[in-house]
N, C-alpha and C. Protein backbone atom coordinates (compact mmCIF):
# COMPACT_ATOMS: atom_id res chain seq x y z
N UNK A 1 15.86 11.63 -31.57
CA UNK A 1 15.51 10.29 -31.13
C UNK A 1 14.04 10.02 -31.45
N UNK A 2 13.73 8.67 -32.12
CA UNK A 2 12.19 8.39 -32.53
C UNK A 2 11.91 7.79 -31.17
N UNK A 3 10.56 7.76 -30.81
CA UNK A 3 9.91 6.76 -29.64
C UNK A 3 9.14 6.34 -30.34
N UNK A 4 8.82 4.92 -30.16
CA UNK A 4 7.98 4.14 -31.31
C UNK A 4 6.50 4.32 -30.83
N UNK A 5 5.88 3.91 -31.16
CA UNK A 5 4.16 3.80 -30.23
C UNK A 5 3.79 2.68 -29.41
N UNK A 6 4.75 1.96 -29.46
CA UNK A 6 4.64 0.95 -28.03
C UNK A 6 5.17 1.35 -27.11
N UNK A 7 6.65 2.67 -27.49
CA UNK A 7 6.64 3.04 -26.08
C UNK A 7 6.08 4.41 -25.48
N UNK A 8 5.42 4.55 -26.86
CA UNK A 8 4.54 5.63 -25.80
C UNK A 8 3.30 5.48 -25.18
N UNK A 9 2.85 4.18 -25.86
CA UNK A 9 1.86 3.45 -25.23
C UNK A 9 2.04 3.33 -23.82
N UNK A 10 2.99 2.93 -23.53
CA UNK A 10 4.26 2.20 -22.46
C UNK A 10 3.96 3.33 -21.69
N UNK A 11 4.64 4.41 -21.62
CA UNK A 11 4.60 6.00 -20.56
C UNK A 11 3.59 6.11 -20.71
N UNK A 12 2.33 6.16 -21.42
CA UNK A 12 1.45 6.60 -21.28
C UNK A 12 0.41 6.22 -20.16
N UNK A 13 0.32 4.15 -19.75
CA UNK A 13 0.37 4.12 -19.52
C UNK A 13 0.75 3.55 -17.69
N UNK A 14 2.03 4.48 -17.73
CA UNK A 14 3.17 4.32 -16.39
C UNK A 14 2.39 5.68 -15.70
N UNK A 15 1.83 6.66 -16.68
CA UNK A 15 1.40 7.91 -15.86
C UNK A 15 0.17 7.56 -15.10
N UNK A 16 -0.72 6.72 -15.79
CA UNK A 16 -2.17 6.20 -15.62
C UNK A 16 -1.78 6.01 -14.38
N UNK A 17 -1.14 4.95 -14.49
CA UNK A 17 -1.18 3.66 -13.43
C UNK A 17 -0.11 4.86 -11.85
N UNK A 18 0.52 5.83 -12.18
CA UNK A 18 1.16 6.44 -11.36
C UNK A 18 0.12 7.28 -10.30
N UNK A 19 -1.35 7.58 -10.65
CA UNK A 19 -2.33 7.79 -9.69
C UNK A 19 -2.30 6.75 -8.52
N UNK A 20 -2.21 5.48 -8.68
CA UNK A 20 -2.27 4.32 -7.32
C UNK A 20 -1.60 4.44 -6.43
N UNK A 21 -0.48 5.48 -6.28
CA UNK A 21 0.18 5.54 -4.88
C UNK A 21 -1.23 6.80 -4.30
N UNK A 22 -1.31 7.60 -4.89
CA UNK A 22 -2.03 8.99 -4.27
C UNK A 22 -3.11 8.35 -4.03
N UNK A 23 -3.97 7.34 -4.60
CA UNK A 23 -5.30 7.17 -4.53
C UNK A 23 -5.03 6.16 -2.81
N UNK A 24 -4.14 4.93 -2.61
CA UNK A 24 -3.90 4.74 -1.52
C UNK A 24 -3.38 5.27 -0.33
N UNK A 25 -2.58 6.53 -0.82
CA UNK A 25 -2.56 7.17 0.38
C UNK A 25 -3.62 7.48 1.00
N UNK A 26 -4.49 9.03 0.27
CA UNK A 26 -5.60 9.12 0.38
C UNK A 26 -6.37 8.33 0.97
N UNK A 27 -6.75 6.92 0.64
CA UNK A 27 -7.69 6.43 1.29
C UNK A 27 -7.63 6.02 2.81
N UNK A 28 -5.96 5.87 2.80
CA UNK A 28 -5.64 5.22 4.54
C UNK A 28 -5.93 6.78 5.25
N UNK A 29 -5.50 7.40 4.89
CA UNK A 29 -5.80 9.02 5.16
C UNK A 29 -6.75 9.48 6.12
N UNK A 30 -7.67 8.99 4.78
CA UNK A 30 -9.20 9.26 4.80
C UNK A 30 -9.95 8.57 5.87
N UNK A 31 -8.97 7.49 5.92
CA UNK A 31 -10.03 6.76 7.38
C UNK A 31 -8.54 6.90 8.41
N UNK A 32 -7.55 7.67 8.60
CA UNK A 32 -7.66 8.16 9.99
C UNK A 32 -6.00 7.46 10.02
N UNK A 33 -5.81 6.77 9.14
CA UNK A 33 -3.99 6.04 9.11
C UNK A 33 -3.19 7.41 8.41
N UNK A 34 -2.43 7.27 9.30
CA UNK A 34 -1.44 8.75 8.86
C UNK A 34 -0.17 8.30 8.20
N UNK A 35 0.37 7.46 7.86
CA UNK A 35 1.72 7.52 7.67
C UNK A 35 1.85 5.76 7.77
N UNK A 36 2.23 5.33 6.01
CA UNK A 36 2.60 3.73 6.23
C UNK A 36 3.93 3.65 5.91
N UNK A 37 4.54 2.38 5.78
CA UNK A 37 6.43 2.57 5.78
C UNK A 37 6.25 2.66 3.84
N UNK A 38 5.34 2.23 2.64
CA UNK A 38 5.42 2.92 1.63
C UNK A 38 3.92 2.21 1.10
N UNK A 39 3.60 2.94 -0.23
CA UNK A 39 2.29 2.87 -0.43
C UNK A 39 2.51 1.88 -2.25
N UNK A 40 1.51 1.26 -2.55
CA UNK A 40 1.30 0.48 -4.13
C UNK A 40 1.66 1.38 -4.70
N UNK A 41 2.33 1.27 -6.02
CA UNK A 41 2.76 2.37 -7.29
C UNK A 41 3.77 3.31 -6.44
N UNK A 42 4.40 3.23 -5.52
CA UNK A 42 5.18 4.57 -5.25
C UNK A 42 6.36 4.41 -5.66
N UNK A 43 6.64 3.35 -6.38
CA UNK A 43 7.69 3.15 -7.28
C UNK A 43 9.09 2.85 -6.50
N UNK A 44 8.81 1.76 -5.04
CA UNK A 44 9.83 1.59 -3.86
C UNK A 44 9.95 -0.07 -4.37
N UNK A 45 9.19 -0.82 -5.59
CA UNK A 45 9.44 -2.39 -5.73
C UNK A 45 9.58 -2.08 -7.35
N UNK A 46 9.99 -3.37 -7.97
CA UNK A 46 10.37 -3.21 -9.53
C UNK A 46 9.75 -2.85 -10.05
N UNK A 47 7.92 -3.62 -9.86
CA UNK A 47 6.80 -2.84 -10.62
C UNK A 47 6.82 -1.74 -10.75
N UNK A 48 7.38 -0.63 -9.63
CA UNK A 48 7.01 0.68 -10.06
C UNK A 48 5.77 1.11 -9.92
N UNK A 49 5.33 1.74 -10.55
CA UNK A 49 3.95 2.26 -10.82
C UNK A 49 3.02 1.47 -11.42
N UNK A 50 3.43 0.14 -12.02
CA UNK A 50 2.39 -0.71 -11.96
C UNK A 50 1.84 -1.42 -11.43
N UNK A 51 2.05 -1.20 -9.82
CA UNK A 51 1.56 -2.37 -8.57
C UNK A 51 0.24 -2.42 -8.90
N UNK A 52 -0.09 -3.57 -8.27
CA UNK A 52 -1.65 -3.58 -8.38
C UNK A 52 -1.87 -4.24 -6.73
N UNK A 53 -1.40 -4.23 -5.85
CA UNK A 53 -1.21 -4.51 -4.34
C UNK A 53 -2.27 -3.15 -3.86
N UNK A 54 -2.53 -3.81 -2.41
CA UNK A 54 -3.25 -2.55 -2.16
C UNK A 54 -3.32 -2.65 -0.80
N UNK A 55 -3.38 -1.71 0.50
CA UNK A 55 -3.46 -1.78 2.28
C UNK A 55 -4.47 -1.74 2.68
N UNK A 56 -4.84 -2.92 3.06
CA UNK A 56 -6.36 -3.45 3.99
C UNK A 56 -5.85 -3.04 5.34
N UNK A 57 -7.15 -1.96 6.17
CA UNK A 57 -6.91 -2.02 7.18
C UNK A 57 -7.64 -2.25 8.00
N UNK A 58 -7.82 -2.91 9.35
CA UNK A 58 -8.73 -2.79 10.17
C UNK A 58 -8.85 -1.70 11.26
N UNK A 59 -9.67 -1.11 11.75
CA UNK A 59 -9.66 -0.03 12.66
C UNK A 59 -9.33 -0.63 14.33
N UNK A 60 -8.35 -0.71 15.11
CA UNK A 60 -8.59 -1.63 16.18
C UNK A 60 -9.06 -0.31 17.98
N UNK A 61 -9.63 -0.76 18.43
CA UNK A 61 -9.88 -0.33 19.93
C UNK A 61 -10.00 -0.99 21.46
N UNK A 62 -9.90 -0.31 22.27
CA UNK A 62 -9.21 -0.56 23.12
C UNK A 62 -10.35 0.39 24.17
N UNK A 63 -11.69 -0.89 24.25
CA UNK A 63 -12.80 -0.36 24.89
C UNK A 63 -13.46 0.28 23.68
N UNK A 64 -13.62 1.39 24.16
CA UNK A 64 -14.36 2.48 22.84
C UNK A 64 -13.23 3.53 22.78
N UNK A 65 -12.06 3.41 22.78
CA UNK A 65 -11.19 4.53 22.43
C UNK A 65 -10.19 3.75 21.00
N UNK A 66 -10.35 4.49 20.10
CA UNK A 66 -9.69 4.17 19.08
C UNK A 66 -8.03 4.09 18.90
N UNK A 67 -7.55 2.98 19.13
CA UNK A 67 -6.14 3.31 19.47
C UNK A 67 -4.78 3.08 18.03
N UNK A 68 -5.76 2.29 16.70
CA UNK A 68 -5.03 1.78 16.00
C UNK A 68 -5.36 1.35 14.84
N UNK A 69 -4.67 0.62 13.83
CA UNK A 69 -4.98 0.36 12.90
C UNK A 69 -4.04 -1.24 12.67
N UNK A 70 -4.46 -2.06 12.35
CA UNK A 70 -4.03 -3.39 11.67
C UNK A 70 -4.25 -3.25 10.58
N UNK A 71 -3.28 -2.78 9.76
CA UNK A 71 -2.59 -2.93 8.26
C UNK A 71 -2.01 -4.10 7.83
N UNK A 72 -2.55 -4.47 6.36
CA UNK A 72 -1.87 -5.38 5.51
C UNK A 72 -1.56 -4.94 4.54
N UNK A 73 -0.29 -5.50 3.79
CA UNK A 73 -0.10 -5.35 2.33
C UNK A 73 -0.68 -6.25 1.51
N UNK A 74 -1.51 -6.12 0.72
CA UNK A 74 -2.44 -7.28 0.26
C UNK A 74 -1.77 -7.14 -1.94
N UNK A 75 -1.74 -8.53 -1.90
CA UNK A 75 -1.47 -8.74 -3.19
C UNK A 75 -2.64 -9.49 -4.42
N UNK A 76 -3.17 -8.49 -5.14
CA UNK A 76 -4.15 -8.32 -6.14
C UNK A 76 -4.10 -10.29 -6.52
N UNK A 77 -5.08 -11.09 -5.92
CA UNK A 77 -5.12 -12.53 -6.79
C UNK A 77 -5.08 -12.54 -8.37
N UNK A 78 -5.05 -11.31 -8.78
CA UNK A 78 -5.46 -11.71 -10.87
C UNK A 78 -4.26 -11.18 -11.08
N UNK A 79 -3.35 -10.52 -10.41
CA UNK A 79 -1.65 -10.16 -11.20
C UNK A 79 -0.74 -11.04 -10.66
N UNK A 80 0.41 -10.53 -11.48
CA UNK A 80 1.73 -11.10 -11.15
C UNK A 80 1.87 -10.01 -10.30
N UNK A 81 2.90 -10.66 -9.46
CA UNK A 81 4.26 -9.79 -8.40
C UNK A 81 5.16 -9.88 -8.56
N UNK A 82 5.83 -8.71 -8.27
CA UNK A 82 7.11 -8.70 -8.07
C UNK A 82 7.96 -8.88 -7.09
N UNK A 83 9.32 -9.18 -6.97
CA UNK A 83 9.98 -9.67 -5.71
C UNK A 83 9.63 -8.56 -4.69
N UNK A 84 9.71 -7.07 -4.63
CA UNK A 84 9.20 -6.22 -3.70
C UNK A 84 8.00 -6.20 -3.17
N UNK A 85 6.77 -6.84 -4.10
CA UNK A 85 5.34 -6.86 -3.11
C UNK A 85 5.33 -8.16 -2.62
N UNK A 86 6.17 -9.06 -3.15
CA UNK A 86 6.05 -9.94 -2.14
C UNK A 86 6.77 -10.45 -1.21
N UNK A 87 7.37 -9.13 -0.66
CA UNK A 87 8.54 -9.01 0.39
C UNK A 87 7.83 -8.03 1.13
N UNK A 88 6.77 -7.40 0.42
CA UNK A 88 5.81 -6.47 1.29
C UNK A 88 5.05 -6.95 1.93
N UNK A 89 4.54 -8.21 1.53
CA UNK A 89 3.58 -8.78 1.60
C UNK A 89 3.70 -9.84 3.23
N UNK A 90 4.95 -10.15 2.76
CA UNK A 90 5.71 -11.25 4.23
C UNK A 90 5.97 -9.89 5.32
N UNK A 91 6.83 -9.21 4.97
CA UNK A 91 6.88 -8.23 6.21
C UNK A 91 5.60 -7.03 6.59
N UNK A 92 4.80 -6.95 5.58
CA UNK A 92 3.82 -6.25 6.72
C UNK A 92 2.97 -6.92 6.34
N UNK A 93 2.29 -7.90 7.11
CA UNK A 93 1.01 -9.09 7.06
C UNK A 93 1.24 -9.62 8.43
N UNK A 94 0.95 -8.96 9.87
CA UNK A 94 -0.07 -7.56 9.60
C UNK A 94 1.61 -6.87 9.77
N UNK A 95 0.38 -5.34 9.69
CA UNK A 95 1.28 -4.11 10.62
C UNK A 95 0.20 -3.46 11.07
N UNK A 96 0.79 -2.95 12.59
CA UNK A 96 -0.09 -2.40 13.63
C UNK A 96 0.64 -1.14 13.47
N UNK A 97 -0.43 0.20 13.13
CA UNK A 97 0.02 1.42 12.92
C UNK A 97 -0.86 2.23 14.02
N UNK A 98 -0.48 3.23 15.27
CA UNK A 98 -1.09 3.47 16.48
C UNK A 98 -1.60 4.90 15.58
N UNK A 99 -2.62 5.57 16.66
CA UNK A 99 -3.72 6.59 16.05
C UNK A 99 -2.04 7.81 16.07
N UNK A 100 -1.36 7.70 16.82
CA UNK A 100 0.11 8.63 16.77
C UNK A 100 0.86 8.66 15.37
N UNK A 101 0.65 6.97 14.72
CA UNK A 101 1.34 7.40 13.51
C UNK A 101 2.68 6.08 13.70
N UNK A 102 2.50 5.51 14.88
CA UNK A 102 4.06 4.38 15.09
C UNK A 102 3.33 3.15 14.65
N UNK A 103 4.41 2.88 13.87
CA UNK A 103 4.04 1.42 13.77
C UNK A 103 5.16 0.28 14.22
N UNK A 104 4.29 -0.68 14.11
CA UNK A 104 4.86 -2.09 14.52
C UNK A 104 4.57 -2.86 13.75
N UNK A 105 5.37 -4.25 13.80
CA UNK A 105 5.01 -5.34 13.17
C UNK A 105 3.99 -6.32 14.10
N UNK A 106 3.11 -6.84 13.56
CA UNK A 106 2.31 -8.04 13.92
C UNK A 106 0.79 -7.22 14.59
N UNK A 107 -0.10 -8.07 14.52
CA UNK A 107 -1.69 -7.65 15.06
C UNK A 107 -1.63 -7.04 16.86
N UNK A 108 -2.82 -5.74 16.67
CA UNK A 108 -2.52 -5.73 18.12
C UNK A 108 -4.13 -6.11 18.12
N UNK A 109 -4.30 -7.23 19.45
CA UNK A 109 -5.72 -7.65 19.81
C UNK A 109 -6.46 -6.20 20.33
N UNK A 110 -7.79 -5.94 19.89
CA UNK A 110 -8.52 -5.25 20.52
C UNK A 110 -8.33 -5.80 22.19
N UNK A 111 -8.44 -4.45 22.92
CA UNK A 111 -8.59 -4.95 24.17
C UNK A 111 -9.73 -4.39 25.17
């Protein structure tokens, strides 16, 4: 079987662009979000690995005890979407993810 050079252009790169789920995990991670229902590029909407979406979060508390996180699925203004990020986009806008790891739908007010 030949593969032409557009499509190896093509896989080449699907691998690139396949770092954006790890790099968003990582970062929710990194500031303390453990676990979202799925991450950009994890290849759960048509794009696949070419999302360009990304999870804004806010840190929320409750006094000075850190109880949470207000997550969005946020969709890149300079790309197209696909029907899955912007089904991501309606159902988690927000999502409230607790320092435990549960989430919910909709903002929880600092209290």
């Amino acid at each position: 079987m030949r593969i032409h050079e557009a499509q190896i252009a093509n896989r080449a790169q699907m691998y690139m662009d396949s770092a954006r789920e790890a790099f968003e995990r990582g970062k929710m991670r990194a500031h303390g979000v453990l676990e979202l229902p799925e991450y950009p590029g994890g290849g759960s909407t048509p794009c696949l690995t070419r999302c360009r979406c990304e999870w804004i979060y806010e840190e929320v508390y409750e006094g000075e005890e850190l109880v949470g996180y207000n997550c969005t699925w946020q969709l890149d203004p300079n790309a197209d979407h696909c029907e899955g990020c912007l089904e991501y986009e309606a159902k988690w806008n927000p999502l409230f993810v607790s320092v435990l790891g549960e989430a919910s739908p909709g903002w929880h007010e600092e209290g």
